[in-house]
C-alpha atoms as a PDB file:
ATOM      1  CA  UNK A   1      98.156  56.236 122.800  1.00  0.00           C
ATOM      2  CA  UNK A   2     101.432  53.643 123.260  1.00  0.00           C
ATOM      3  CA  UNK A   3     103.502  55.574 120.734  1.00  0.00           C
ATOM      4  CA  UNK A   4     102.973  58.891 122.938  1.00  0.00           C
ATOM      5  CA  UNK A   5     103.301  57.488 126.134  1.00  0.00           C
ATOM      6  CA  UNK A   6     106.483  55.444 124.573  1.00  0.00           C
ATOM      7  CA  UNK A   7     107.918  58.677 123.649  1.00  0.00           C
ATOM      8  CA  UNK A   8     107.209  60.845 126.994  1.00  0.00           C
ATOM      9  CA  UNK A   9     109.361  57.665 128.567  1.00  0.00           C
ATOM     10  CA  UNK A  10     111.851  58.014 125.800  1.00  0.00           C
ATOM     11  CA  UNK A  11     111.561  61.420 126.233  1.00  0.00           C
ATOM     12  CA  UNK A  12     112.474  61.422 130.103  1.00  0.00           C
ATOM     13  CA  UNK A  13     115.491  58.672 129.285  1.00  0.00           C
ATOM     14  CA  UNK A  14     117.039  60.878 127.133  1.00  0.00           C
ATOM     15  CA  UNK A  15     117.335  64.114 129.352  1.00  0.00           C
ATOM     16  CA  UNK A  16     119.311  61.761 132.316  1.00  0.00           C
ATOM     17  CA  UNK A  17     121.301  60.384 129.649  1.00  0.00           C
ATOM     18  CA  UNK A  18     122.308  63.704 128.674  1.00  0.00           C
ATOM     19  CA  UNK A  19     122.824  64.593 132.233  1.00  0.00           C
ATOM     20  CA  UNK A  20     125.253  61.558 132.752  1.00  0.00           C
ATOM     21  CA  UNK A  21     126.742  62.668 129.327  1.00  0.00           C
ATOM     22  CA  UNK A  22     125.685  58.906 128.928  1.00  0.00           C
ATOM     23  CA  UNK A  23     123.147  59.108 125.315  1.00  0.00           C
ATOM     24  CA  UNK A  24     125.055  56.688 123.800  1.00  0.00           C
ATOM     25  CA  UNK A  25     125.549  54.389 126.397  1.00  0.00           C
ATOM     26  CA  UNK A  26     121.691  54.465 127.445  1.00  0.00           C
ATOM     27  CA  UNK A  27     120.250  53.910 123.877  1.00  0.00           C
ATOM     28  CA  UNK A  28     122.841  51.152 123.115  1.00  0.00           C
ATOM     29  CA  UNK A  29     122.014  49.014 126.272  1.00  0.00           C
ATOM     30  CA  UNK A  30     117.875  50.061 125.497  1.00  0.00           C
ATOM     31  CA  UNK A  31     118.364  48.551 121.971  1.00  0.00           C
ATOM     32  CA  UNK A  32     120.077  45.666 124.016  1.00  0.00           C
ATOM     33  CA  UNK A  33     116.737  45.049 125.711  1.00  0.00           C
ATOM     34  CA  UNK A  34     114.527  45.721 123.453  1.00  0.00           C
ATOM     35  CA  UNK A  35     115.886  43.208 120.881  1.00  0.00           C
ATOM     36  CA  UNK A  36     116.223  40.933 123.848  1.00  0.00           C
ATOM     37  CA  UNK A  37     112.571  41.275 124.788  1.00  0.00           C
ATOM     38  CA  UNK A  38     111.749  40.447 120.934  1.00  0.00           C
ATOM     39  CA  UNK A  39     113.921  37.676 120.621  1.00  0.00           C
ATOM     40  CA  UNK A  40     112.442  35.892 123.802  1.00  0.00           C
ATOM     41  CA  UNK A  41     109.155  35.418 123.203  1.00  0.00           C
ATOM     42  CA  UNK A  42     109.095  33.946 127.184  1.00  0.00           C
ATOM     43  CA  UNK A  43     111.185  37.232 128.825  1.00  0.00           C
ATOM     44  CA  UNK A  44     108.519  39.369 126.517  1.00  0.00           C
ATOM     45  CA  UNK A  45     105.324  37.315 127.923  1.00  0.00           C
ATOM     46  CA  UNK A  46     106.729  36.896 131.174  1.00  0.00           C
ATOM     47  CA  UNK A  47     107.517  40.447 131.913  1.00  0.00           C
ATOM     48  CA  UNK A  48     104.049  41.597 130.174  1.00  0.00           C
ATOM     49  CA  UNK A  49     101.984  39.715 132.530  1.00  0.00           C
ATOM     50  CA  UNK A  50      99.599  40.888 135.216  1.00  0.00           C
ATOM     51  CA  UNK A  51      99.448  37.770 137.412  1.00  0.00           C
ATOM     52  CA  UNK A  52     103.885  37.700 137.332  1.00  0.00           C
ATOM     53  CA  UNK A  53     104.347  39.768 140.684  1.00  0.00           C
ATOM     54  CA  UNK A  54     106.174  43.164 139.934  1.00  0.00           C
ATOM     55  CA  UNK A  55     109.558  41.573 142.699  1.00  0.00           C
ATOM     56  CA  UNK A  56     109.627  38.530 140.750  1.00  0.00           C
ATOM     57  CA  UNK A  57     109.570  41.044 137.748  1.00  0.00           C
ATOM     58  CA  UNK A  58     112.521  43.087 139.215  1.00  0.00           C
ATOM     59  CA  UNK A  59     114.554  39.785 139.945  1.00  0.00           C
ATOM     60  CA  UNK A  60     114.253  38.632 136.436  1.00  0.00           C
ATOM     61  CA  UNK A  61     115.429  42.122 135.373  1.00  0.00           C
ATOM     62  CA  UNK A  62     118.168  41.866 137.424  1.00  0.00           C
ATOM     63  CA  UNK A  63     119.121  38.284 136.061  1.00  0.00           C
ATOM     64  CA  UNK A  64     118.924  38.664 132.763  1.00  0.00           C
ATOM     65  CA  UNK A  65     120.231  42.520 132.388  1.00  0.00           C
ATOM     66  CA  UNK A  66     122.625  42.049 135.420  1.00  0.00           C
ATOM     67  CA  UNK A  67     125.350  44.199 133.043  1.00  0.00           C
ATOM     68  CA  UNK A  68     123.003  46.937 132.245  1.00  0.00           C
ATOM     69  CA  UNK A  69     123.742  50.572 133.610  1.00  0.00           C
ATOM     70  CA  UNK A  70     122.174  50.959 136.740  1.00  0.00           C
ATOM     71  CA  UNK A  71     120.389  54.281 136.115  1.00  0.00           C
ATOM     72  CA  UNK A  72     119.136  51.829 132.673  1.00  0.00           C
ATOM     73  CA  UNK A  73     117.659  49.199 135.084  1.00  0.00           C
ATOM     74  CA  UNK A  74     115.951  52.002 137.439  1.00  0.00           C
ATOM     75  CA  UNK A  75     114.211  52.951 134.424  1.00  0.00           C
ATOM     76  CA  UNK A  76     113.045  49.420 133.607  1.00  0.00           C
ATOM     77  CA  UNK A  77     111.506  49.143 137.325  1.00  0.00           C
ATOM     78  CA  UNK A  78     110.308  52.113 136.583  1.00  0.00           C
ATOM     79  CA  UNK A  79     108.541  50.727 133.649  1.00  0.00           C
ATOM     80  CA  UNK A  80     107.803  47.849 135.659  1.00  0.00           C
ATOM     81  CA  UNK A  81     106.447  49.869 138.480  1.00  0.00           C
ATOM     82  CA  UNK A  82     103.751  51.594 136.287  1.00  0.00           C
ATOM     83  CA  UNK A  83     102.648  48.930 134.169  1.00  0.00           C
ATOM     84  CA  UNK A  84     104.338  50.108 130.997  1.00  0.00           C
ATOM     85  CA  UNK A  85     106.517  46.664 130.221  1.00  0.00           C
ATOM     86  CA  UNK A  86     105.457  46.587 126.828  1.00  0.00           C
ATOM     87  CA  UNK A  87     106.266  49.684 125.732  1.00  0.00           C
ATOM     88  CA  UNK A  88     110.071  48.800 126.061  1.00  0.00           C
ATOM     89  CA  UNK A  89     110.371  47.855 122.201  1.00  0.00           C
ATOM     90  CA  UNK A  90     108.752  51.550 121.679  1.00  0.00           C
ATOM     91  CA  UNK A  91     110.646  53.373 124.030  1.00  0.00           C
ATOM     92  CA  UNK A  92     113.943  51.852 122.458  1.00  0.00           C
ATOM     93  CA  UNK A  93     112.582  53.345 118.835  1.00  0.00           C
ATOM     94  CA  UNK A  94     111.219  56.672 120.113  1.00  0.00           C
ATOM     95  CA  UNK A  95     114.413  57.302 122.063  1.00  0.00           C
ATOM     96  CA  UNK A  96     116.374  57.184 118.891  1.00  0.00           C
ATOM     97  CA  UNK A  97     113.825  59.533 117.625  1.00  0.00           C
ATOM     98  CA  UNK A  98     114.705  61.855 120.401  1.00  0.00           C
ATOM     99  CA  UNK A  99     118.723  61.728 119.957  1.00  0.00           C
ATOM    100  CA  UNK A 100     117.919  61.886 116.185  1.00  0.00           C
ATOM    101  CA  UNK A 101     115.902  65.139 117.084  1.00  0.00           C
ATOM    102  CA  UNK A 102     118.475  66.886 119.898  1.00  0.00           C
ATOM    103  CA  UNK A 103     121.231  66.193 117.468  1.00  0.00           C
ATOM    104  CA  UNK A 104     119.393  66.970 114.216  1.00  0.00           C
ATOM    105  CA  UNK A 105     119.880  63.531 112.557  1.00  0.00           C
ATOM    106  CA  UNK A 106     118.542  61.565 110.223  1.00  0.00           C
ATOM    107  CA  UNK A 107     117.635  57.590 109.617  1.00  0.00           C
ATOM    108  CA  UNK A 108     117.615  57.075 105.925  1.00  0.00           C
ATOM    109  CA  UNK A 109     116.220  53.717 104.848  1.00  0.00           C
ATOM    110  CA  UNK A 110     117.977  52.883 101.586  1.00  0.00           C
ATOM    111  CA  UNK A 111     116.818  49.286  99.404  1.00  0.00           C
ATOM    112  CA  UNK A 112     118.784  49.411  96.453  1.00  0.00           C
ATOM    113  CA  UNK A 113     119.124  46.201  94.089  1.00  0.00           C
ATOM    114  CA  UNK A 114     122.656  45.066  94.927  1.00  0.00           C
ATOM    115  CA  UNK A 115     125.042  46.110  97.806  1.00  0.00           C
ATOM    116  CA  UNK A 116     126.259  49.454  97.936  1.00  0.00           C
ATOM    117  CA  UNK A 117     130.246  49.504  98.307  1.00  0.00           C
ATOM    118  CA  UNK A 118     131.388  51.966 100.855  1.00  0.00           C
ATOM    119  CA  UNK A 119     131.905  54.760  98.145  1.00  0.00           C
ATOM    120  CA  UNK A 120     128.381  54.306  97.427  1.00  0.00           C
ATOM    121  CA  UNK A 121     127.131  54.506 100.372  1.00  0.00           C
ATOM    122  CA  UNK A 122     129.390  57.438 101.302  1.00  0.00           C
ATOM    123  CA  UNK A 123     128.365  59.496  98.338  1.00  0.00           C
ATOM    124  CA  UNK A 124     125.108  59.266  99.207  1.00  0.00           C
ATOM    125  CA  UNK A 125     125.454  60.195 102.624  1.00  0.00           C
ATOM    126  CA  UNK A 126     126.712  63.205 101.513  1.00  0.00           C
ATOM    127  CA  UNK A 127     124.449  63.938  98.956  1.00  0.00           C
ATOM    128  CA  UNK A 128     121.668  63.293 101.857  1.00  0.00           C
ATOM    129  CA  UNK A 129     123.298  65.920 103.672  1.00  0.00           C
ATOM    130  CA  UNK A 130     123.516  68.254 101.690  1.00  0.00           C
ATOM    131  CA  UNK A 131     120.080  68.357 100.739  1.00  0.00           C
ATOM    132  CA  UNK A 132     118.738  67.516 104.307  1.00  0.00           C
ATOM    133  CA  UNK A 133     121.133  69.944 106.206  1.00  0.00           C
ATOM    134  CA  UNK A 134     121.154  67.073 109.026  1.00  0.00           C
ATOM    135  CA  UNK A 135     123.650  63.937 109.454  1.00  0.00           C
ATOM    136  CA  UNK A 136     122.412  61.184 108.133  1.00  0.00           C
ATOM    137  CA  UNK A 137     122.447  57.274 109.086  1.00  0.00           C
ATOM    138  CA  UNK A 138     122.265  55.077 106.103  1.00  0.00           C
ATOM    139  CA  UNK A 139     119.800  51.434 106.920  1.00  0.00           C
ATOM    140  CA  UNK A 140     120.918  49.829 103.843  1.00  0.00           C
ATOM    141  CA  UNK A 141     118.738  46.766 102.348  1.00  0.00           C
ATOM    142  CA  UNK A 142     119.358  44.714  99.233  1.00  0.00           C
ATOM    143  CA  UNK A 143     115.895  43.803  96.971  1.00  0.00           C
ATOM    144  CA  UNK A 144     117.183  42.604  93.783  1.00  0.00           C
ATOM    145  CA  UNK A 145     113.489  42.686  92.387  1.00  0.00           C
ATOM    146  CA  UNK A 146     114.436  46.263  92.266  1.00  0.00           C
ATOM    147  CA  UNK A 147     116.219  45.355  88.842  1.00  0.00           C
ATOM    148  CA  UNK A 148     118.344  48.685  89.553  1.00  0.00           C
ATOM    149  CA  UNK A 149     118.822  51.361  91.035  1.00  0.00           C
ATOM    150  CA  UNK A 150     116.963  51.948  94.795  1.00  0.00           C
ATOM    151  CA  UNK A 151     114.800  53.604  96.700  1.00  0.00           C
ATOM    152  CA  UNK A 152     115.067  55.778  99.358  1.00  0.00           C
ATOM    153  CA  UNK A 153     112.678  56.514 102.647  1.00  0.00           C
ATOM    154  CA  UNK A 154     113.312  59.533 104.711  1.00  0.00           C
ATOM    155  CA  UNK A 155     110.336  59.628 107.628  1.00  0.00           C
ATOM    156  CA  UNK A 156     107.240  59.350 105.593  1.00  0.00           C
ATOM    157  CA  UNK A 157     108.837  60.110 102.647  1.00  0.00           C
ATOM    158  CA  UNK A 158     109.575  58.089 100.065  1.00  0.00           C
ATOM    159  CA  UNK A 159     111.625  58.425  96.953  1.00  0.00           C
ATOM    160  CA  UNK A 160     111.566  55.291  94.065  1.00  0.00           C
ATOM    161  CA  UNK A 161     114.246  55.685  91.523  1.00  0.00           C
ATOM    162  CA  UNK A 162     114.262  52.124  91.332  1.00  0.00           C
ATOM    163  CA  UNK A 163     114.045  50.691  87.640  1.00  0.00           C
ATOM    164  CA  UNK A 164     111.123  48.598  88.348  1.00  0.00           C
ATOM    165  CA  UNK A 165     109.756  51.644  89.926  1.00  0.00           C
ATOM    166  CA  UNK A 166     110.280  53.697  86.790  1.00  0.00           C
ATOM    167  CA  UNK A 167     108.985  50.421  84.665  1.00  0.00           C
ATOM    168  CA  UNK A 168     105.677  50.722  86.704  1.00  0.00           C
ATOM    169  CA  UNK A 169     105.268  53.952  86.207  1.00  0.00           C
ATOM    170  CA  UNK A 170     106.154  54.008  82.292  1.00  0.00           C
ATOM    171  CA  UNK A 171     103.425  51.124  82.368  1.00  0.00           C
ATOM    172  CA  UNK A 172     100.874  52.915  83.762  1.00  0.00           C
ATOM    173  CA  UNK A 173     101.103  56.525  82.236  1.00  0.00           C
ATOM    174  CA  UNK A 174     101.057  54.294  78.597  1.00  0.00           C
ATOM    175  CA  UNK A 175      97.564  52.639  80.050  1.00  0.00           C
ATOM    176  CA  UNK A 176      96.301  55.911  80.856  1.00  0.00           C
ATOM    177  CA  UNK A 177      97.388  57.340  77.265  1.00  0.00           C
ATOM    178  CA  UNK A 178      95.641  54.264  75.674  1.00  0.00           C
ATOM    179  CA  UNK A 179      92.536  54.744  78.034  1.00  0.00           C
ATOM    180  CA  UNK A 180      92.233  58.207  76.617  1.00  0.00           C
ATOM    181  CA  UNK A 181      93.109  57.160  73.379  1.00  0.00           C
ATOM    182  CA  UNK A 182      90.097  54.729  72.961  1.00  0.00           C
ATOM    183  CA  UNK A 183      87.568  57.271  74.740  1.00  0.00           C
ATOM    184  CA  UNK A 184      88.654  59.849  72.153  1.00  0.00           C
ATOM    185  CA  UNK A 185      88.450  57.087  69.157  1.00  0.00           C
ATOM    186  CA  UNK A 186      84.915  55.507  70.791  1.00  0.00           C
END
């Protein structure tokens, strides 16, 4: 129910950024807050509770995001307004999901066991494209458990060409052929 609600906000966020020709602007300054409100564990709680009244609410917003576009800080009395505080983390994520969706973009979430260099990470961009048809933006972790190689997550989608994925996998399909082996032999 919070993720669709988040994303109707998002949703509505998005189409007066694009008005303003602002998109950029408005989901910079909502990662801004968002990462604020998860960082503060008192600003989250604070603005979250139903005895805090909704003014003193306002003020605080006005204090602590007093360089925030205004249009921005509407829509977080807006938020405030209806109740909908803690959907501000959400609405940040789901608004990306929006740009990524008007602009037919991708977040790729790449782990790979040591640091891609920027050819690397370039080269598979590419290659991302190509087979995608959208832009892509690489979220590069290092995991050196990996052993080598890395593994890839597109959505709900996930490709392992990691080593120790490919060790796993060798492990199991010889347990399988034993298992077979010994129910053949038994």
């Amino acid at each position: 129910m919070g993720e669709k609600v988040a994303a109707r906000y998002a949703r509505a966020l998005y189409e007066i950024a694009a008005e303003n020709n602002e998109v950029a602007l408005y989901g910079d300054t909502m990662k801004a807050v968002a990462k604020q409100c998860e960082e503060n564990e008192e600003l989250k709680i604070f603005l979250v509770s139903a005895h805090v009244p909704v003014a003193a609410k306002k003020e605080v917003i006005d204090q602590v995001f007093s360089k925030v576009p205004e249009m921005v800080k509407k829509f977080l009395y807006l938020l405030v307004d209806k109740k909908r505080e803690e959907l501000i983390e959400a609405i940040s994520a789901s608004y990306q999901r929006v740009v990524d969706e008007e602009t037919n973009a991708l977040e790729v979430s790449v782990v790979s066991a040591q640091k891609l260099n920027a050819e690397e990470r370039s080269a598979l961009t590419r290659r991302l494209e190509e087979v995608s048809g959208c832009s892509v933006r690489l979220v590069t972790k290092e995991d050196q458990s990996l052993i080598g190689g890395l593994t890839v997550q597109i959505g709900n989608r996930w490709i392992d060409g990691s080593l120790k994925g490919r060790l796993q996998s060798f492990g199991q399909a010889l347990l399988k052929r034993s298992q077979k082996q010994m129910e053949v032999e038994g």
